[in-house]
N, C-alpha and C. Protein backbone atom coordinates (compact mmCIF):
# COMPACT_ATOMS: atom_id res chain seq x y z
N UNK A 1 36.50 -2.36 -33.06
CA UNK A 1 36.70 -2.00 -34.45
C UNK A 1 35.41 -1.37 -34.99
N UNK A 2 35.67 0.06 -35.71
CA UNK A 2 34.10 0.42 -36.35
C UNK A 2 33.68 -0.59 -37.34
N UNK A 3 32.90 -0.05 -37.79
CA UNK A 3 31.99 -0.78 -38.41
C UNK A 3 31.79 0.14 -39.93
N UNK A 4 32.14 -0.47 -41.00
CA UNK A 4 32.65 0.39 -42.07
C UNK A 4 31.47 0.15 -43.17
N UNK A 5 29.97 0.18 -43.27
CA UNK A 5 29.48 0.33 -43.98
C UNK A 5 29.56 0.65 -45.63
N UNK A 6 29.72 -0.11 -46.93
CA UNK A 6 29.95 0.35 -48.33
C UNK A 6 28.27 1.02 -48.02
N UNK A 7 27.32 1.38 -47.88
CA UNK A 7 25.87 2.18 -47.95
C UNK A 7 24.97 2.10 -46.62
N UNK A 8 24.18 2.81 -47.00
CA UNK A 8 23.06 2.76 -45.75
C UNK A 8 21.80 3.10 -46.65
N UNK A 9 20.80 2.48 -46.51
CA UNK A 9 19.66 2.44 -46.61
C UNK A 9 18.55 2.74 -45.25
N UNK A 10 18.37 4.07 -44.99
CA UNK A 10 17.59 4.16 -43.84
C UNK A 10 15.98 4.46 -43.66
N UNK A 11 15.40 3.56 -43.09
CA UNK A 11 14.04 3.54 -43.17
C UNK A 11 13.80 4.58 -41.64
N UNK A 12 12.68 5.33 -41.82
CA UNK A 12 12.14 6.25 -41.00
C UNK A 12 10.87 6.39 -41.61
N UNK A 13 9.75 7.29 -40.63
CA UNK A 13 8.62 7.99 -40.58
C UNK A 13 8.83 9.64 -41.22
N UNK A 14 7.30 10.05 -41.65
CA UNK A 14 7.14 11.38 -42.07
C UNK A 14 6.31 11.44 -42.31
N UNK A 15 5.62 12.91 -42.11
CA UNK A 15 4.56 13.55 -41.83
C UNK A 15 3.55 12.87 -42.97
N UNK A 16 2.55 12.84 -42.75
CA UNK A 16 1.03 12.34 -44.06
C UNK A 16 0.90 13.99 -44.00
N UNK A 17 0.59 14.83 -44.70
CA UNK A 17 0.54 16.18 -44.82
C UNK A 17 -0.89 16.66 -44.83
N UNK A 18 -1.85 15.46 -44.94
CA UNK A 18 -3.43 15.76 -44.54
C UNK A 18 -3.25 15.57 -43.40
N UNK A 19 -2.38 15.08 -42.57
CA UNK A 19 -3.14 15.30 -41.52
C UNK A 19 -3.23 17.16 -40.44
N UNK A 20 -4.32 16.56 -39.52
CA UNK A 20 -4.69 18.53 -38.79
C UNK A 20 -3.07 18.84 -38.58
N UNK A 21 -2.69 20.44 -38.80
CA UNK A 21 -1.74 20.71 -37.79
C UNK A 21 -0.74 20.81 -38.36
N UNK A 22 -0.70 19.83 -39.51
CA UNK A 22 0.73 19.80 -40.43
C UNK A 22 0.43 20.46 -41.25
N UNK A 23 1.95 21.47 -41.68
CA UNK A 23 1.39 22.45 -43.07
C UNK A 23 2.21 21.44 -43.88
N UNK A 24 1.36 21.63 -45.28
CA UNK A 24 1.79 21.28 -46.64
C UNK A 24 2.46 22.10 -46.81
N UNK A 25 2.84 23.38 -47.20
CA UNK A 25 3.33 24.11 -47.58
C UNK A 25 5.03 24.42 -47.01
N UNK A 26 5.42 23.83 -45.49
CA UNK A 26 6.46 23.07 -45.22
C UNK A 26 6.88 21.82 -44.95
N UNK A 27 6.03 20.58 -45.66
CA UNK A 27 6.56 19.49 -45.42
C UNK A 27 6.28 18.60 -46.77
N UNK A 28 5.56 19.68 -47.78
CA UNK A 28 5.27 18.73 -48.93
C UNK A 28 4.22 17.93 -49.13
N UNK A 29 3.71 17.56 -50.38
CA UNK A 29 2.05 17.01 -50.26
C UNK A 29 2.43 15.32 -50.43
N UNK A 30 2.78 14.89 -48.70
CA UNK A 30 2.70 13.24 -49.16
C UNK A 30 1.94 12.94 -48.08
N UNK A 31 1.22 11.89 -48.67
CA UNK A 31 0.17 11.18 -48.15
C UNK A 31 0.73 9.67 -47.84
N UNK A 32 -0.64 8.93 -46.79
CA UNK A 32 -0.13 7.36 -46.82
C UNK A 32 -0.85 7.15 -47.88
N UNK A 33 -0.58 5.46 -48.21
CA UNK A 33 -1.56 4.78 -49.56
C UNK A 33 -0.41 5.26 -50.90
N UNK A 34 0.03 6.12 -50.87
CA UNK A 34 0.89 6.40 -52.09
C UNK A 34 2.02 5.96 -52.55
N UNK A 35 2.35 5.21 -51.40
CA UNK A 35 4.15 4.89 -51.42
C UNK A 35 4.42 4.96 -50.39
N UNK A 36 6.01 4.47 -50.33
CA UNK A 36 7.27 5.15 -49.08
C UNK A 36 7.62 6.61 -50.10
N UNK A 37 8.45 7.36 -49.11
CA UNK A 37 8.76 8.58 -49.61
C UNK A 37 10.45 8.56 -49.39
N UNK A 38 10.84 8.76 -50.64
CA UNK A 38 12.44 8.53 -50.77
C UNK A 38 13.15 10.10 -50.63
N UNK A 39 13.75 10.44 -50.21
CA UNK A 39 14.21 11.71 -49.57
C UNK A 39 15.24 12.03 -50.47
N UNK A 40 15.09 13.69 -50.78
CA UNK A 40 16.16 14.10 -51.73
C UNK A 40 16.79 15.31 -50.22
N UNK A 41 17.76 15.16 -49.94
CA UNK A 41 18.62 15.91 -48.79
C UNK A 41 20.16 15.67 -49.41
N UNK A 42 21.11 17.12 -48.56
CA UNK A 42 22.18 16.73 -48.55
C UNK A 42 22.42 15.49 -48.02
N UNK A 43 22.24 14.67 -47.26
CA UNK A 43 22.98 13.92 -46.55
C UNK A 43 22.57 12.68 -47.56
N UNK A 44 21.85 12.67 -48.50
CA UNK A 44 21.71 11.18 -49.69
C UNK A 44 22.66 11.44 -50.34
N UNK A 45 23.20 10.85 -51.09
CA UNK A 45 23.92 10.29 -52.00
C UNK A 45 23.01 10.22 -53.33
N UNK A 46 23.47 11.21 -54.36
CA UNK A 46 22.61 11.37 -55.66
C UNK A 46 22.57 9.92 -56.45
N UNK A 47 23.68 9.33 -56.38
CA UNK A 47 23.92 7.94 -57.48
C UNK A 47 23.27 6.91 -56.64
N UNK A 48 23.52 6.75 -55.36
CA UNK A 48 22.25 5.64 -54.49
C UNK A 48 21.00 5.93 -55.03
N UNK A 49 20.72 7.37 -54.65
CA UNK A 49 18.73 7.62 -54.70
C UNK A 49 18.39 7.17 -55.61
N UNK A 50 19.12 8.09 -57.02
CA UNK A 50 18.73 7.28 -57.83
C UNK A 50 18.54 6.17 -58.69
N UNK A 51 19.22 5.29 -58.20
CA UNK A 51 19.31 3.92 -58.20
C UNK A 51 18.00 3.38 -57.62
N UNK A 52 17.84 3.85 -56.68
CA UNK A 52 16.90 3.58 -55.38
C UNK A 52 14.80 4.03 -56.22
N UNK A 53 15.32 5.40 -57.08
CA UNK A 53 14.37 5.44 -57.97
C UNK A 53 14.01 4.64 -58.99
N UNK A 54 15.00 4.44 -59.97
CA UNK A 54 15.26 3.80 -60.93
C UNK A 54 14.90 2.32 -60.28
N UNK A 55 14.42 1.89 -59.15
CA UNK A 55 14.83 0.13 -59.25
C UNK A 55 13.25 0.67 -58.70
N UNK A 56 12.56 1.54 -58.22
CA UNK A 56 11.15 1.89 -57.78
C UNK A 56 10.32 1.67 -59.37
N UNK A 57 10.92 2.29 -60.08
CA UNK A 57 9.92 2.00 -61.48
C UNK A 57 10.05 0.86 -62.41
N UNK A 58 11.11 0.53 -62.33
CA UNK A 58 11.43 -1.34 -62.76
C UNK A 58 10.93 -1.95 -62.17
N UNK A 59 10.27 -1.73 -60.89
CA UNK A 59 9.73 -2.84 -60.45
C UNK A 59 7.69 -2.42 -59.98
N UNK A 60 7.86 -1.34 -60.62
CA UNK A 60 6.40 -0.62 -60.63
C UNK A 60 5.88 -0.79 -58.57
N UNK A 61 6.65 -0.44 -57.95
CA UNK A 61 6.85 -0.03 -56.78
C UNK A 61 6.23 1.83 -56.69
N UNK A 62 5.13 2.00 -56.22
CA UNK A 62 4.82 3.11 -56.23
C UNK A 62 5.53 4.03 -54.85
N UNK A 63 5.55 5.47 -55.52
CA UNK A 63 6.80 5.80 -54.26
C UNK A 63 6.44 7.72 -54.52
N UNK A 64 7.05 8.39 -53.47
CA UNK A 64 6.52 9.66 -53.32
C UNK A 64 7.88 10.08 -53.07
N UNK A 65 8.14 11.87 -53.39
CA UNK A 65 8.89 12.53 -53.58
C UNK A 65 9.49 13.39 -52.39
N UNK A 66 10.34 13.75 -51.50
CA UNK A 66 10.01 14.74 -50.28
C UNK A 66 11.43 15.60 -50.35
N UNK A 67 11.58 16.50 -50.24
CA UNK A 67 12.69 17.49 -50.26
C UNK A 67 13.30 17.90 -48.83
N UNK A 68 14.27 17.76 -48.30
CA UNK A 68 14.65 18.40 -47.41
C UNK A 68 15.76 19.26 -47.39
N UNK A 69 16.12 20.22 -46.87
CA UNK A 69 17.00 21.69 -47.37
C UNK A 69 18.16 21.52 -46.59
N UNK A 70 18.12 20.85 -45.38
CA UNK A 70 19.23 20.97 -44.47
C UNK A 70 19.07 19.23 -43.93
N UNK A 71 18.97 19.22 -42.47
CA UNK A 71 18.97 17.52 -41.82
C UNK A 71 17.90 16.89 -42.31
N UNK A 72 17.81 15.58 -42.26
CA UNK A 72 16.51 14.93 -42.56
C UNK A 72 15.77 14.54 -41.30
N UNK A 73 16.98 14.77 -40.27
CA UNK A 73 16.44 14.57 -38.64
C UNK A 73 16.41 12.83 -38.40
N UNK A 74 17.01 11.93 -38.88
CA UNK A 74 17.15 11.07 -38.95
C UNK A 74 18.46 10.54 -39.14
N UNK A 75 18.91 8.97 -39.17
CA UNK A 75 20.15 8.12 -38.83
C UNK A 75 20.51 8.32 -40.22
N UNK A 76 19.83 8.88 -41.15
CA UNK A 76 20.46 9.36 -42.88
C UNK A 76 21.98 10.44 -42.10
N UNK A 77 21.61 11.48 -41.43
CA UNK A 77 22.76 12.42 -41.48
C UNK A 77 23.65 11.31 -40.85
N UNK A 78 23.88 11.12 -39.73
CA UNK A 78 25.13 10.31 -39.01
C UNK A 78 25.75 9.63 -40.02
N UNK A 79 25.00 8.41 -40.31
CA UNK A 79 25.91 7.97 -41.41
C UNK A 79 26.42 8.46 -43.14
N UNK A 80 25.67 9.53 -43.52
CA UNK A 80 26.75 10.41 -44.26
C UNK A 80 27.43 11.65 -43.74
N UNK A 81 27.58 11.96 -42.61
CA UNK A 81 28.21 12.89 -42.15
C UNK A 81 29.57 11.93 -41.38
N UNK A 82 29.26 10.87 -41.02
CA UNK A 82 30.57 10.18 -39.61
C UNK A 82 31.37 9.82 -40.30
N UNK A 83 32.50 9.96 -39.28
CA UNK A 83 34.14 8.91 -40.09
C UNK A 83 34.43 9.68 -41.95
N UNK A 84 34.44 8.95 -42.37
CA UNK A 84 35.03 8.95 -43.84
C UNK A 84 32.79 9.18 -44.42
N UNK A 85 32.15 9.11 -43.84
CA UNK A 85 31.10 8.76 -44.69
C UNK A 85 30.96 7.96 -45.49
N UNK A 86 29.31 7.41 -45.28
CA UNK A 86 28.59 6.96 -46.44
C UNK A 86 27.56 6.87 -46.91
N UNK A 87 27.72 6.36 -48.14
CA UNK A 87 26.64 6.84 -49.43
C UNK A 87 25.33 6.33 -48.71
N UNK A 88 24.65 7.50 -48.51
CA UNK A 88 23.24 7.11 -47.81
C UNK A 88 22.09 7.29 -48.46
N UNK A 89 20.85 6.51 -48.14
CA UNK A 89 19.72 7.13 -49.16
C UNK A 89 18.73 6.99 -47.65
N UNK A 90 17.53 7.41 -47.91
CA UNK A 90 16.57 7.29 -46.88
C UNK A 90 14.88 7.19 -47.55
N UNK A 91 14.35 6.03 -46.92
CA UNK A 91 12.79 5.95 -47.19
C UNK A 91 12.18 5.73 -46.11
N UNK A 92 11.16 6.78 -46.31
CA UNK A 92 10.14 6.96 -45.20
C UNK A 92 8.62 6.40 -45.93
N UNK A 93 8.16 6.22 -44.28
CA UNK A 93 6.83 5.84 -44.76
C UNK A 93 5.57 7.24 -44.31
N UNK A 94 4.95 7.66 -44.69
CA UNK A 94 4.18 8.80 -44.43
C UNK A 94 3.15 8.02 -43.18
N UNK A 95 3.20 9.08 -41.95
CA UNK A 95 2.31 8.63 -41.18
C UNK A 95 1.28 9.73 -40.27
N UNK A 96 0.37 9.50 -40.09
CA UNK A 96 -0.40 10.58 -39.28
C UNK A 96 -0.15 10.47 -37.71
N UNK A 97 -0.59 11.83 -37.31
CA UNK A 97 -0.05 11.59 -35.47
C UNK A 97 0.75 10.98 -35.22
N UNK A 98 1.99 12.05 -35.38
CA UNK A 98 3.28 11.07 -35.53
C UNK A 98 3.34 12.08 -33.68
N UNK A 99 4.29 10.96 -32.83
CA UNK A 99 4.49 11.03 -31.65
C UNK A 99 3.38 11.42 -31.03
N UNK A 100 2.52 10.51 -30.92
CA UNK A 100 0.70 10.51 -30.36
C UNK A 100 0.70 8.86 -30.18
N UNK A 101 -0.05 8.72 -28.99
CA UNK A 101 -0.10 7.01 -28.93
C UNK A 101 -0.89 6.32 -30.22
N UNK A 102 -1.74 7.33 -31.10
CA UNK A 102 -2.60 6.54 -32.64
C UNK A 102 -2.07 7.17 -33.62
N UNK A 103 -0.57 7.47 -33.61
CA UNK A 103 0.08 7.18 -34.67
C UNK A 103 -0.37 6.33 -35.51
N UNK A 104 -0.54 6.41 -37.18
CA UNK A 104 -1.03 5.27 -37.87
C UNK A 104 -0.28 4.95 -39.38
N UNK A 105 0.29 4.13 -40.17
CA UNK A 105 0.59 4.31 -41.11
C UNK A 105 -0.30 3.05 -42.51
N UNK A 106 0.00 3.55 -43.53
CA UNK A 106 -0.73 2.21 -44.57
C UNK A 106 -0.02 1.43 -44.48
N UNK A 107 -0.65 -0.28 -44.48
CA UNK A 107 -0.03 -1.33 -44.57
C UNK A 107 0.54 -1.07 -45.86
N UNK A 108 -0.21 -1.10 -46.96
CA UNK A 108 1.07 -1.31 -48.33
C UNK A 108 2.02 -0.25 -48.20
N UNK A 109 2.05 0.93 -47.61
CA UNK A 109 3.17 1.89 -47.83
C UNK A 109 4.43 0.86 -47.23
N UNK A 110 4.21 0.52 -45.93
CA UNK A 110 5.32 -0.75 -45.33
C UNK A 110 5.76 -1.33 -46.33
N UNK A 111 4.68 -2.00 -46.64
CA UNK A 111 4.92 -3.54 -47.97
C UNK A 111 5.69 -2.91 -48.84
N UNK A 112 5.32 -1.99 -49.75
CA UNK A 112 6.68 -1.63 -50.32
C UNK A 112 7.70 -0.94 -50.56
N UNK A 113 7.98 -0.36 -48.86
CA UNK A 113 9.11 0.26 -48.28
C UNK A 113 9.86 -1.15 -48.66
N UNK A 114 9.54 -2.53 -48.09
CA UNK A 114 9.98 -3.35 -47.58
C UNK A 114 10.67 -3.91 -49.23
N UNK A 115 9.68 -3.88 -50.76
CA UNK A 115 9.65 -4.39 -51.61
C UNK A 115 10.86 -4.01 -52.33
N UNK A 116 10.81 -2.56 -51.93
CA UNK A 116 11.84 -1.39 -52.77
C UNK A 116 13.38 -1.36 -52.24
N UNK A 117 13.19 -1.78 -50.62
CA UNK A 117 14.79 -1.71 -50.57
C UNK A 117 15.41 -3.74 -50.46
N UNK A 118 14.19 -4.47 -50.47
CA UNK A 118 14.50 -5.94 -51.37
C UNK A 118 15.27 -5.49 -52.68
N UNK A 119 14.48 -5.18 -53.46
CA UNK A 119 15.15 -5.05 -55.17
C UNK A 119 16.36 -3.73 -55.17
N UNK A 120 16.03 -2.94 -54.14
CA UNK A 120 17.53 -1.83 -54.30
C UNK A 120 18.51 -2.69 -53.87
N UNK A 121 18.47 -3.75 -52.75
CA UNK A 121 20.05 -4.25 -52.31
C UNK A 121 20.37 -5.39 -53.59
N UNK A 122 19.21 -6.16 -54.28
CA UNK A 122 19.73 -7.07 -55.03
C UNK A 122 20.17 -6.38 -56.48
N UNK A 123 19.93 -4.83 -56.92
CA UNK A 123 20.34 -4.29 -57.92
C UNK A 123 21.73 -3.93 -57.65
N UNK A 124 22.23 -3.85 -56.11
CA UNK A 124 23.67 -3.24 -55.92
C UNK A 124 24.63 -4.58 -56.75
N UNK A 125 25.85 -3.93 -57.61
CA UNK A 125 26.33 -4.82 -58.30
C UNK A 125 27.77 -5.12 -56.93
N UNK A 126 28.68 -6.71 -57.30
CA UNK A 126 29.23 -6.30 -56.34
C UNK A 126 30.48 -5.30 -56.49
N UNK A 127 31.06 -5.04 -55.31
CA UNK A 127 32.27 -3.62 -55.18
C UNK A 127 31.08 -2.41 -55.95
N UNK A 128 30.36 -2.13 -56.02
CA UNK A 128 29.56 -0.98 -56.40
C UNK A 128 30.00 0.31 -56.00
N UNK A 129 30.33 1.38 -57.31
CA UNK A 129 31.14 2.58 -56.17
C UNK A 129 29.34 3.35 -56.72
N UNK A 130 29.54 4.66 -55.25
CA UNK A 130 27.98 5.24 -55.29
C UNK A 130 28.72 6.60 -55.74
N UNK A 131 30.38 6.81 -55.53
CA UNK A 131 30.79 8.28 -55.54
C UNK A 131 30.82 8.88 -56.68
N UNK A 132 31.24 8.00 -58.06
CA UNK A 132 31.47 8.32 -59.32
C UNK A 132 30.20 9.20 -59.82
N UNK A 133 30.64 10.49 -60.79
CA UNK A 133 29.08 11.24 -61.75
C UNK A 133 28.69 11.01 -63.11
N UNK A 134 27.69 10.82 -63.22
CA UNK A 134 26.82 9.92 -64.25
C UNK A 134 26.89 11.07 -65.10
């Protein structure tokens, strides 16, 4: 039997944009130390994210902005693209030397990746629809 998800909340990595090699100018100016970085892509769900925003500043959870135009290259597309879809959002944590054995990321960016999708699942009310427009 599948497995019928009401949301997805997907945590992933992304570029720190200081670091050598990476352009800012295609990946956006996020850094570690600043936040997780909550992803605006087709494949989110506008009424999740921003929920997902909205529960970032209620709870003074600091958090960074990142745009993507097409895939996010991550388990965000599958689960709003598969089956019937669903309402997906995605937070990343910014990291340097990403696929390098000293890959590195900030401890608090973790901490409140970890803080932000605590208070996003306890803000979901229950039966919560994400499809309806505000």
């Amino acid at each position: 039997m599948p497995i019928k998800p009401n949301i997805a909340i997907v945590t992933d990595v992304c570029h720190d944009t200081s670091t050598p090699m990476i352009e800012k100018k295609i990946e956006g100016d996020l850094k570690m130390g600043r936040g997780p970085v909550i992803a605006y892509a087709p494949a989110t769900q506008n009424n999740l994210r921003e929920m997902i925003v909205d529960t970032a500043e209620a709870n003074k959870i600091p958090f960074q902005r990142n745009a993507s135009s097409r895939a996010t290259g991550t388990d965000t597309d599958a689960f709003a693209y598969s089956n019937d879809g669903t309402a997906s959002a995605l937070i990343s944590m910014p990291l340097r030397y990403m696929h390098t054995t000293v890959e590195m990321c900030h401890r608090e960016d973790v901490e409140n990746a970890i803080r932000l999708i605590y208070h996003s699942v306890k803000a979901i009310k229950n039966g919560q629809d994400f499809s309806y427009f505000k």
